[in-house]
Every structure is written in structure tokens, then in C-alpha cells.
C-alpha atoms as a PDB file:
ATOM      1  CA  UNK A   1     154.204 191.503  33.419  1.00  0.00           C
ATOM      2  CA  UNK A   2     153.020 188.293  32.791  1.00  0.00           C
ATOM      3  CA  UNK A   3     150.506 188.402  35.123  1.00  0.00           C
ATOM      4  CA  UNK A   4     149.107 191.441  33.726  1.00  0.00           C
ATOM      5  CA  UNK A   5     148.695 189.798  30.089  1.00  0.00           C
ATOM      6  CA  UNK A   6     146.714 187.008  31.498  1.00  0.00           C
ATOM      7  CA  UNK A   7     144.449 189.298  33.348  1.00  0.00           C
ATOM      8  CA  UNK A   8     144.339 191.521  30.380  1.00  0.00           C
ATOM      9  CA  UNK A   9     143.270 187.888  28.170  1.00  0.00           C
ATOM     10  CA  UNK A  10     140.871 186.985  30.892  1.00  0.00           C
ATOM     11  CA  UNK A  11     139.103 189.960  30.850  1.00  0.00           C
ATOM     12  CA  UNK A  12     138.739 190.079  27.040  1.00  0.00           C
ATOM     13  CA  UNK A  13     137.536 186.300  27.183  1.00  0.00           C
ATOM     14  CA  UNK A  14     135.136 187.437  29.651  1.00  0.00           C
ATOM     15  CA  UNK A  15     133.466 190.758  27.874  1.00  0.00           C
ATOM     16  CA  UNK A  16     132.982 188.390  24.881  1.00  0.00           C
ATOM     17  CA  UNK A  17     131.500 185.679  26.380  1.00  0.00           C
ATOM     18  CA  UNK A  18     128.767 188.108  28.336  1.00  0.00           C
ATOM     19  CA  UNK A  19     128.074 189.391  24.806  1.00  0.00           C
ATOM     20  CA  UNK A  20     127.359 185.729  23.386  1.00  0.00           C
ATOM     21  CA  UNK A  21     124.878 185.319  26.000  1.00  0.00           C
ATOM     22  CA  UNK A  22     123.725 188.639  25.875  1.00  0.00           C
ATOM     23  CA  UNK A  23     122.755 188.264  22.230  1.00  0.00           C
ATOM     24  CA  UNK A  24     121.125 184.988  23.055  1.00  0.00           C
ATOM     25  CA  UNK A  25     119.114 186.395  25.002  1.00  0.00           C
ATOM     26  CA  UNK A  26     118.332 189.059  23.262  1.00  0.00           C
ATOM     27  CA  UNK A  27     117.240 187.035  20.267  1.00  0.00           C
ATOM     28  CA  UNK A  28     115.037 184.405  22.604  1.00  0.00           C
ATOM     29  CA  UNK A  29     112.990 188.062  23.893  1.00  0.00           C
ATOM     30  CA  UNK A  30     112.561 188.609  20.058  1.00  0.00           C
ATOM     31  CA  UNK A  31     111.335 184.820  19.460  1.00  0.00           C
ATOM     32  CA  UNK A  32     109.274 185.029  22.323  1.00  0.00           C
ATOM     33  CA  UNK A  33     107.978 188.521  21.506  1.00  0.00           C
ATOM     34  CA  UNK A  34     106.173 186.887  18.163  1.00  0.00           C
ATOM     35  CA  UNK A  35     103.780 185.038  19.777  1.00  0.00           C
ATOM     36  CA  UNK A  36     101.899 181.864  18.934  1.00  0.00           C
ATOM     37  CA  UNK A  37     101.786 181.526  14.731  1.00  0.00           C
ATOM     38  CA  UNK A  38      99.726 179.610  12.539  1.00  0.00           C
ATOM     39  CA  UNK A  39     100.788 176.991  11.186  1.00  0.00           C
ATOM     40  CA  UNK A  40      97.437 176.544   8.989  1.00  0.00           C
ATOM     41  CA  UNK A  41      98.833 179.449   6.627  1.00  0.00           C
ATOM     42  CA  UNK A  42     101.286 176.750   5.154  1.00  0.00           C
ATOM     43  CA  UNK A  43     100.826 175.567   1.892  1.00  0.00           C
ATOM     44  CA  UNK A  44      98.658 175.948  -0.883  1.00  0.00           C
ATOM     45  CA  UNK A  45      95.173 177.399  -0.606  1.00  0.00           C
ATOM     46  CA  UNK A  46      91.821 177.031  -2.831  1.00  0.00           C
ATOM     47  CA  UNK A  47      90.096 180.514  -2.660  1.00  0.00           C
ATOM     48  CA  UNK A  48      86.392 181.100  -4.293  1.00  0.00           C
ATOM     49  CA  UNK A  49      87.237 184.575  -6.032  1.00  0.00           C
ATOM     50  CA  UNK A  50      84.057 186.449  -6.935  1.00  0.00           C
ATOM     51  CA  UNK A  51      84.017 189.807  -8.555  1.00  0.00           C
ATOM     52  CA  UNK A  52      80.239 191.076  -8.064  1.00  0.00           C
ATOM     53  CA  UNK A  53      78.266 193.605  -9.495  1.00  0.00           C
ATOM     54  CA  UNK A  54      75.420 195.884  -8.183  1.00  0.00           C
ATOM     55  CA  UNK A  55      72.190 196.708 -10.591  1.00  0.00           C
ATOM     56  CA  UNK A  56      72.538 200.334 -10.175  1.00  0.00           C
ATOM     57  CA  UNK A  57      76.589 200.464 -10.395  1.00  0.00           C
ATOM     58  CA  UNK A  58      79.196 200.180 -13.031  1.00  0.00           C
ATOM     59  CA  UNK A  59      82.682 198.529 -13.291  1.00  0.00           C
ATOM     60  CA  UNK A  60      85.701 201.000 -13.652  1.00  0.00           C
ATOM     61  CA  UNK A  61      87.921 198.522 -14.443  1.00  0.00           C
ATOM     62  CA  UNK A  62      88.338 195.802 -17.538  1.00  0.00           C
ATOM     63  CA  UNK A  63      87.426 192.437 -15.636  1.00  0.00           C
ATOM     64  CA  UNK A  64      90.522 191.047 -17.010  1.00  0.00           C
ATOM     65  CA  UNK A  65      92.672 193.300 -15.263  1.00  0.00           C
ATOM     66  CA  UNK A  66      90.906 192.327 -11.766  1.00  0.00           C
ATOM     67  CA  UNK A  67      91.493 188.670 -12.600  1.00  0.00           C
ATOM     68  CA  UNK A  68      95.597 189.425 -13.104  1.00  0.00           C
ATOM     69  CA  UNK A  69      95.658 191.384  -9.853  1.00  0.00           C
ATOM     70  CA  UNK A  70      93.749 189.148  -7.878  1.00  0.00           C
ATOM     71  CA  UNK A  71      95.016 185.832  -9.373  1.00  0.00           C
ATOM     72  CA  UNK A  72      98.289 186.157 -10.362  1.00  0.00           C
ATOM     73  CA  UNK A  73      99.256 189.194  -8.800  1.00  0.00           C
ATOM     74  CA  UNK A  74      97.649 188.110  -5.353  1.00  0.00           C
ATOM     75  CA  UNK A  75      99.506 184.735  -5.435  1.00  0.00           C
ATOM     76  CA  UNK A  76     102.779 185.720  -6.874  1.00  0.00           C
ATOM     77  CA  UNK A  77     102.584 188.336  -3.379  1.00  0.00           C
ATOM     78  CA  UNK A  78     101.836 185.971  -1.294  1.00  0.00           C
ATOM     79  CA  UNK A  79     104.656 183.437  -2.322  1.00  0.00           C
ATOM     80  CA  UNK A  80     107.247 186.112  -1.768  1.00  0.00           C
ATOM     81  CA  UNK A  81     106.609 187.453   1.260  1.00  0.00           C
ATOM     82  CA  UNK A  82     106.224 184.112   2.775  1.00  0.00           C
ATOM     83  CA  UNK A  83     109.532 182.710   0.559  1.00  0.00           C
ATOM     84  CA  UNK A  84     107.340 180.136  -0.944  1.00  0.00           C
ATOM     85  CA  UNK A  85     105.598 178.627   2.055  1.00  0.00           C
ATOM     86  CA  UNK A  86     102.528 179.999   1.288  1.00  0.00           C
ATOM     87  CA  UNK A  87     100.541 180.165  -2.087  1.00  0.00           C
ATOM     88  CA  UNK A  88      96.829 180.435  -3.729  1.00  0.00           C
ATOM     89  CA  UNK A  89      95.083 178.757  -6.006  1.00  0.00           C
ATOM     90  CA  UNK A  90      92.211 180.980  -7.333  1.00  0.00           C
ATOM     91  CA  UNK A  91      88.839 179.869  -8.899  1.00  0.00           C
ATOM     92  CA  UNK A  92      87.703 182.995 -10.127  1.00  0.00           C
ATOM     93  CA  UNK A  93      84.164 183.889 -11.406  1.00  0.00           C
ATOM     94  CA  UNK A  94      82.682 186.987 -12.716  1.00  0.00           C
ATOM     95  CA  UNK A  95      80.682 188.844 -13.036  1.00  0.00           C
ATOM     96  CA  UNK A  96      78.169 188.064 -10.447  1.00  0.00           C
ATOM     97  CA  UNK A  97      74.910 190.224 -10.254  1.00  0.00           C
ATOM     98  CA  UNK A  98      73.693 190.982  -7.292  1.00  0.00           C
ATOM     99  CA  UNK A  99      70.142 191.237  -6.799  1.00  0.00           C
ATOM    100  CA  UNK A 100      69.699 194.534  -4.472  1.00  0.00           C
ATOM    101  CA  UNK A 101      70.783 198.461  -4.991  1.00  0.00           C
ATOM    102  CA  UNK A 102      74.045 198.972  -3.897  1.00  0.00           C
ATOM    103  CA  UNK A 103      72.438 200.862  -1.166  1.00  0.00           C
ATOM    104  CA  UNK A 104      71.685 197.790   0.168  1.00  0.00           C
ATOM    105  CA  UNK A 105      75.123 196.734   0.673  1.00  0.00           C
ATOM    106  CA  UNK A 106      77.415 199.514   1.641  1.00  0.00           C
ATOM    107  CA  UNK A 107      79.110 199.924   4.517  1.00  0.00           C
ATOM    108  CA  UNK A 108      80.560 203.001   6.505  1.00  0.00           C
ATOM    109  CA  UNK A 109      84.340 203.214   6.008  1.00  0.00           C
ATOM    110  CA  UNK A 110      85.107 203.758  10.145  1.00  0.00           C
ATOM    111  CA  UNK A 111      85.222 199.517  11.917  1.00  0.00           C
ATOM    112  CA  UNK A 112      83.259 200.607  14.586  1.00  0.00           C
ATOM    113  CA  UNK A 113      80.135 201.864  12.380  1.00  0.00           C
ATOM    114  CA  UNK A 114      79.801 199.001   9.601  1.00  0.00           C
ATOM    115  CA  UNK A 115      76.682 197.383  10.106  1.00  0.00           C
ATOM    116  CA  UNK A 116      77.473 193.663   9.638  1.00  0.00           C
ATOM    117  CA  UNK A 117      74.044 192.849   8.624  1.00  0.00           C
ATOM    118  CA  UNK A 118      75.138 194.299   5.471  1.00  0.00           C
ATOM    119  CA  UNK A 119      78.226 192.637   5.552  1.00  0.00           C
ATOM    120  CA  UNK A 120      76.447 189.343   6.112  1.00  0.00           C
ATOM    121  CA  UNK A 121      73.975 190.332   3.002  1.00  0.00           C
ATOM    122  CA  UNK A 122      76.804 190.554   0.648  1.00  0.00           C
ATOM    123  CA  UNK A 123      78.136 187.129   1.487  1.00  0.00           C
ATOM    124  CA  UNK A 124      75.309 185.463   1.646  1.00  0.00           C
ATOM    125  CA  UNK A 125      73.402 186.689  -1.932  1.00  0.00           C
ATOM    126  CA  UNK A 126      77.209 185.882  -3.652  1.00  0.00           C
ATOM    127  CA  UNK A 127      76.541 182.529  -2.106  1.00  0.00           C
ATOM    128  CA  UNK A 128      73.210 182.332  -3.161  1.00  0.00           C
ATOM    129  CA  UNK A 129      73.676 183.411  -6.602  1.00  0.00           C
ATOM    130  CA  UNK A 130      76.397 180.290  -6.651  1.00  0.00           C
ATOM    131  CA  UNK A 131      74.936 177.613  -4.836  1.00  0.00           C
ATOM    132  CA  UNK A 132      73.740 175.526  -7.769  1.00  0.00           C
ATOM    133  CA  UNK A 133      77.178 175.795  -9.374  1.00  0.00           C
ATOM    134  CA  UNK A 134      79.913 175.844  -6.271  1.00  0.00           C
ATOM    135  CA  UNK A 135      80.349 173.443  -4.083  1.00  0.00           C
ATOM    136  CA  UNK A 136      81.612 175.700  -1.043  1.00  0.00           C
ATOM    137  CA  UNK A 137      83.399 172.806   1.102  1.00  0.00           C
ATOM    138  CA  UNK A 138      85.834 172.810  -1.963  1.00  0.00           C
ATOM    139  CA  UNK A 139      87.028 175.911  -0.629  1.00  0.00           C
ATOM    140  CA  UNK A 140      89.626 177.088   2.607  1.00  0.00           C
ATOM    141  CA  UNK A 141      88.547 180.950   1.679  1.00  0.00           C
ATOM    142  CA  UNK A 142      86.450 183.171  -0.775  1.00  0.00           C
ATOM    143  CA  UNK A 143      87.456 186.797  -1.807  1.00  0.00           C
ATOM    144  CA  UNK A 144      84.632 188.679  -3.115  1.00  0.00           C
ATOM    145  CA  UNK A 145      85.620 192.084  -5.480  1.00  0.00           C
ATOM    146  CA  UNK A 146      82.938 194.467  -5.298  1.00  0.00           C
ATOM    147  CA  UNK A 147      82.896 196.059  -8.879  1.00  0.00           C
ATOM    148  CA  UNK A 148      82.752 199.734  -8.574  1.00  0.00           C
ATOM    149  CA  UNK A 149      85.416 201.775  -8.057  1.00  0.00           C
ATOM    150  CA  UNK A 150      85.514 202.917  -3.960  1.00  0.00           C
ATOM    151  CA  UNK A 151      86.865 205.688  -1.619  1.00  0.00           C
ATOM    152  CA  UNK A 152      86.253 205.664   1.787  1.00  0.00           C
ATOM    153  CA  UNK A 153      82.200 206.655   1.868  1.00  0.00           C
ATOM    154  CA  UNK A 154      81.896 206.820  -1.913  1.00  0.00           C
ATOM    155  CA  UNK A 155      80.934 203.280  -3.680  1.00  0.00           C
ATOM    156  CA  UNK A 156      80.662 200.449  -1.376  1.00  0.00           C
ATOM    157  CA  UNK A 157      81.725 203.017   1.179  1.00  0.00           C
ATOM    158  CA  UNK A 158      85.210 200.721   2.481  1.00  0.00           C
ATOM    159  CA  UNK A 159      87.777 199.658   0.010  1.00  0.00           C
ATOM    160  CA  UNK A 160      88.844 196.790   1.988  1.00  0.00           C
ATOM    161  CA  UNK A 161      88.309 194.788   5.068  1.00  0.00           C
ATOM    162  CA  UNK A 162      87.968 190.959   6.653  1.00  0.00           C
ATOM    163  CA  UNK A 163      84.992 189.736   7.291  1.00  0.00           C
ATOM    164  CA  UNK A 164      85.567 186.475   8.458  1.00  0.00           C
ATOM    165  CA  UNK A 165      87.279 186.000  11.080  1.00  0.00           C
ATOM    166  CA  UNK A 166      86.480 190.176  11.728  1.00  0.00           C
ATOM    167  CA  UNK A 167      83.699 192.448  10.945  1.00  0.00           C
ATOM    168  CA  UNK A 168      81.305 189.634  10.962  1.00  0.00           C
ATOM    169  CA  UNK A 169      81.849 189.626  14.597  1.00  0.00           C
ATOM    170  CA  UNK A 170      81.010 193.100  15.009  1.00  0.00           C
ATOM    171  CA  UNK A 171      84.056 195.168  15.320  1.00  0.00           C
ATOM    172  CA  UNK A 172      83.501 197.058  18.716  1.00  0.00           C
ATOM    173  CA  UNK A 173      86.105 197.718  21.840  1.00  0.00           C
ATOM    174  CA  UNK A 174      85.480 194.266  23.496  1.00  0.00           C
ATOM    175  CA  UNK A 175      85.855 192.852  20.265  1.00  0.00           C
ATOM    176  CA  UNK A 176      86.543 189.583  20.077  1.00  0.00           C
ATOM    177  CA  UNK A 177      86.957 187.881  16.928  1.00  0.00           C
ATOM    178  CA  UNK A 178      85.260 184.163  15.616  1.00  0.00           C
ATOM    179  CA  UNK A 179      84.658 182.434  12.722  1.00  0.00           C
ATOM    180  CA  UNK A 180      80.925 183.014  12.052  1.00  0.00           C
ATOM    181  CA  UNK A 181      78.667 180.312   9.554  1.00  0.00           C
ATOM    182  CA  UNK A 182      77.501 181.437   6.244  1.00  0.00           C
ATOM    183  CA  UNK A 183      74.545 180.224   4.642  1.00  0.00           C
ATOM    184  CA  UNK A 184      72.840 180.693   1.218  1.00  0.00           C
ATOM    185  CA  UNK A 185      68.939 180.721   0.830  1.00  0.00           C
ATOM    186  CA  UNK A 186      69.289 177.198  -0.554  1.00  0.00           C
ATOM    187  CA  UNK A 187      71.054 176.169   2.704  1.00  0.00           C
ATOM    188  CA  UNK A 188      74.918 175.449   1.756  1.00  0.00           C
ATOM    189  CA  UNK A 189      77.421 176.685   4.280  1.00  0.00           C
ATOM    190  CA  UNK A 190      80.799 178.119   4.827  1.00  0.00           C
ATOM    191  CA  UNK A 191      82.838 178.783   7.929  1.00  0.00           C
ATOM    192  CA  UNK A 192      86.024 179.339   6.263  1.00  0.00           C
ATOM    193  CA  UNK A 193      87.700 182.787   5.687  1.00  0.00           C
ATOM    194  CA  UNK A 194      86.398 185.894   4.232  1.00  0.00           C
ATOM    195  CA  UNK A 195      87.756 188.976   2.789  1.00  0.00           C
ATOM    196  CA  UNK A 196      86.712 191.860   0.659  1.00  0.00           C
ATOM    197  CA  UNK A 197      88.127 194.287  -1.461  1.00  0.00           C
ATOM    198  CA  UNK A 198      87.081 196.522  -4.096  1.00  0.00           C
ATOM    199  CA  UNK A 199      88.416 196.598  -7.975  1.00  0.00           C
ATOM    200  CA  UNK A 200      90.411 199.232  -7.200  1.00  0.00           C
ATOM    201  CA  UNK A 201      92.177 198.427  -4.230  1.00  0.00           C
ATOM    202  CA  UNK A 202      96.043 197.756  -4.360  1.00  0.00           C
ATOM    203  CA  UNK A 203      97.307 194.085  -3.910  1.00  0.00           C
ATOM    204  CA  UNK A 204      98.998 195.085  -0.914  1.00  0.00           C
ATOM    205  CA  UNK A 205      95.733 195.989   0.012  1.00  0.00           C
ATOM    206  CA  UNK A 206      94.337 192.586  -1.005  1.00  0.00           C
ATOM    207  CA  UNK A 207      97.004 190.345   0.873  1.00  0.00           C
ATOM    208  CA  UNK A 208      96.280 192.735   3.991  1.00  0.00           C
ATOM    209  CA  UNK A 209      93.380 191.249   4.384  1.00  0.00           C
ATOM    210  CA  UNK A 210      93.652 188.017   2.959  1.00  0.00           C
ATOM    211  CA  UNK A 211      96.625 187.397   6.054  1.00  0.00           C
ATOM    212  CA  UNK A 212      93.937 188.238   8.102  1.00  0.00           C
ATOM    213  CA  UNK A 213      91.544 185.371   6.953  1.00  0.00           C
ATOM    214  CA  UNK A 214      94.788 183.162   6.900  1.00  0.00           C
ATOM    215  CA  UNK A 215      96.002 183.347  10.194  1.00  0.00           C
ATOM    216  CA  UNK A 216      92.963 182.390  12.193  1.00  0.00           C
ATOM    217  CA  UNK A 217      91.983 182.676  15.647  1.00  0.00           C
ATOM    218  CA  UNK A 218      93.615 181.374  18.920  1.00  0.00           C
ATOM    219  CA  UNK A 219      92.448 182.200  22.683  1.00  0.00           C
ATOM    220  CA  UNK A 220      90.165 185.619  21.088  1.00  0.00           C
ATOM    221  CA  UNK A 221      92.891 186.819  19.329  1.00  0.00           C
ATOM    222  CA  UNK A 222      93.857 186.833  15.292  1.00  0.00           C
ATOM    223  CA  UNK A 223      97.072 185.294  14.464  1.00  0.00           C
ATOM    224  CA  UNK A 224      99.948 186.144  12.951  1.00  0.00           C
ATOM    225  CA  UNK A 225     100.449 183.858   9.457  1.00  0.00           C
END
């Protein structure tokens, strides 16, 4: 009888040590299934936040209530779903006038189809229209808010995308995604990263992106933040 309840013990001991290490195990495949993370989403950030405007189109939405959404509301987002590792500090400025038709700048709402010449014109005449004000090394990332009010092919044509490290590299099957330099007409540069989103995109819609630009690059591929 005796003999039994020891083998009975043992095999209880047994079954619940093979779960122990079957849980470890199971929760070094999850650690392992993350991949590599970056650390240089830690901490606070200094983002150039631009709202621009196009000749030919008009704001829907009370500049005020783009600076709470993509100030306050973007940063308070940001430090809760990284539980305060991660946080923003915004310069914003706006309005800035463009000096081309919004024809000039729209894009196609489908990756594979926007022409990132266009996406390359927007950056670079925001710059341009700053460059005797900003200095852009100040900066690890600038946001620029197209003001009129978008659906996918009406407006600017997409509500929201990266452009830096993303369509800037040409979004096609082999893509494979850099950091691409930035330049004004008066010269000053900017490598950092880019995102763009429309007045009325959501903030979810806004971090999106902006995880995007925070996560950076490593061996061709974007990180997770």
C-alpha cells in the first residue's frame, strides 16, 4: 500500500514538474517570437508638428482642435500604451501655406501606387517654408497634418501613412525600407522620421504611424517599438 502512495506522489511530482518546464518553454518561444526591438523608442521625443495648408483647399477642422489631438492627445497615447516609457514633446506650428495646388501633392490611397515624388514634394516645401525659422537637427521626428479633410482618393487622396522610414522608399514587393535625406531649397537636412496624417484622422491613426517612424530599421526590416 505504501508503495503505491509513493508511486502515486512520484508521479504527481513528475506531471508538475514537466508542466514547469513546459511553460518555460513555452514563454522563451513567445520571447523569442518578438524579435529584435528598439530600444531608440525610449524616452522622450522632440517632434516638428506642422499642420499645412494647400492654396486651393480649406480646413474642416478649428486648428485648435488639431493641436489637442496631435499634442496632447498624441502624447498622452503614446505614454499609455508604452506605460510611460515612451513620450512626445511637440513643437507645433500652423498654419503653413503651401505654395502648389493640392493637385500637386496628392497621393493615391493603395502603397503600391503613391508616387513618392509627391511624397518627397510635401516634405520638402514644409521644410522650405521653415528653414529660416527651424532649426531641423533640433528634431528626432516631424509630423506634418495636411489640412483638408480626407477619404481614401478624396483630399490628399490617403489619410495616413509613414514616409520616413516607408513610402519614401517606394513601397513595392521587394520593398525594403531606409531612412532617406530631406532637403529644403535653402539646403538644411533631415534624416530623422516622418509621418503624415490628415486633420481628420483618429489618434489611433496618428500613433500608427508615428510607431512606425519610432521603431526604425534593422537588417531591411522596420522594428517593433
Amino acid at each position: 500500500m505504501k508503495s503505491t502512495q509513493m508511486i502515486v506522489r512520484l508521479a504527481i511530482i513528475l506531471l508538475s514538474m514537466s508542466g514547469i518546464f513546459a511553460g518555460a518553454i513555452r514563454a522563451e518561444s513567445l520571447n523569442d517570437g518578438l524579435g529584435p526591438q528598439a530600444t531608440q523608442a525610449l524616452g522622450e521625443k522632440n517632434v516638428l508638428t506642422v499642420v499645412v495648408r494647400f492654396p486651393d483647399a480649406t480646413p474642416s477642422l478649428p486648428i485648435e482642435a488639431v493641436r489637442r489631438k496631435v499634442v496632447g492627445g498624441l502624447n498622452a497615447y503614446v505614454k499609455e500604451q508604452s506605460y510611460g516609457l515612451a513620450s512626445i514633446k511637440a513643437d507645433f506650428m500652423g498654419y503653413v501655406m503651401l505654395p502648389d495646388s493640392i493637385a500637386s501633392y496628392n497621393i493615391s490611397p493603395y502603397n503600391f501606387r503613391v508616387d513618392r515624388r509627391r511624397v518627397r514634394k510635401l516634405i520638402e516645401d514644409t521644410m522650405t517654408a521653415l528653414e529660416s525659422r527651424v532649426d531641423f537637427s533640433a528634431y528626432d521626428h516631424i509630423l506634418i497634418v495636411p489640412a483638408v479633410t480626407t477619404m481614401p482618393g478624396k483630399g490628399y487622396g490617403m489619410i495616413c501613412y509613414c514616409a520616413n522610414p516607408g513610402m519614401l522608399s517606394g513601397v513595392t514587393r521587394r520593398y525594403v525600407p531606409r531612412y532617406e535625406t530631406l532637403r529644403s531649397s535653402g539646403g538644411k537636412e533631415f534624416k530623422g522620421g516622418i509621418f503624415v496624417a490628415t486633420e481628420n484622422a483618429n489618434i489611433g491613426m496618428f500613433a500608427h504611424d508615428y510607431f512606425h517612424a519610432l521603431g526604425g530599421i534593422h537588417e531591411g526590416k522596420r522594428l517593433v517599438p
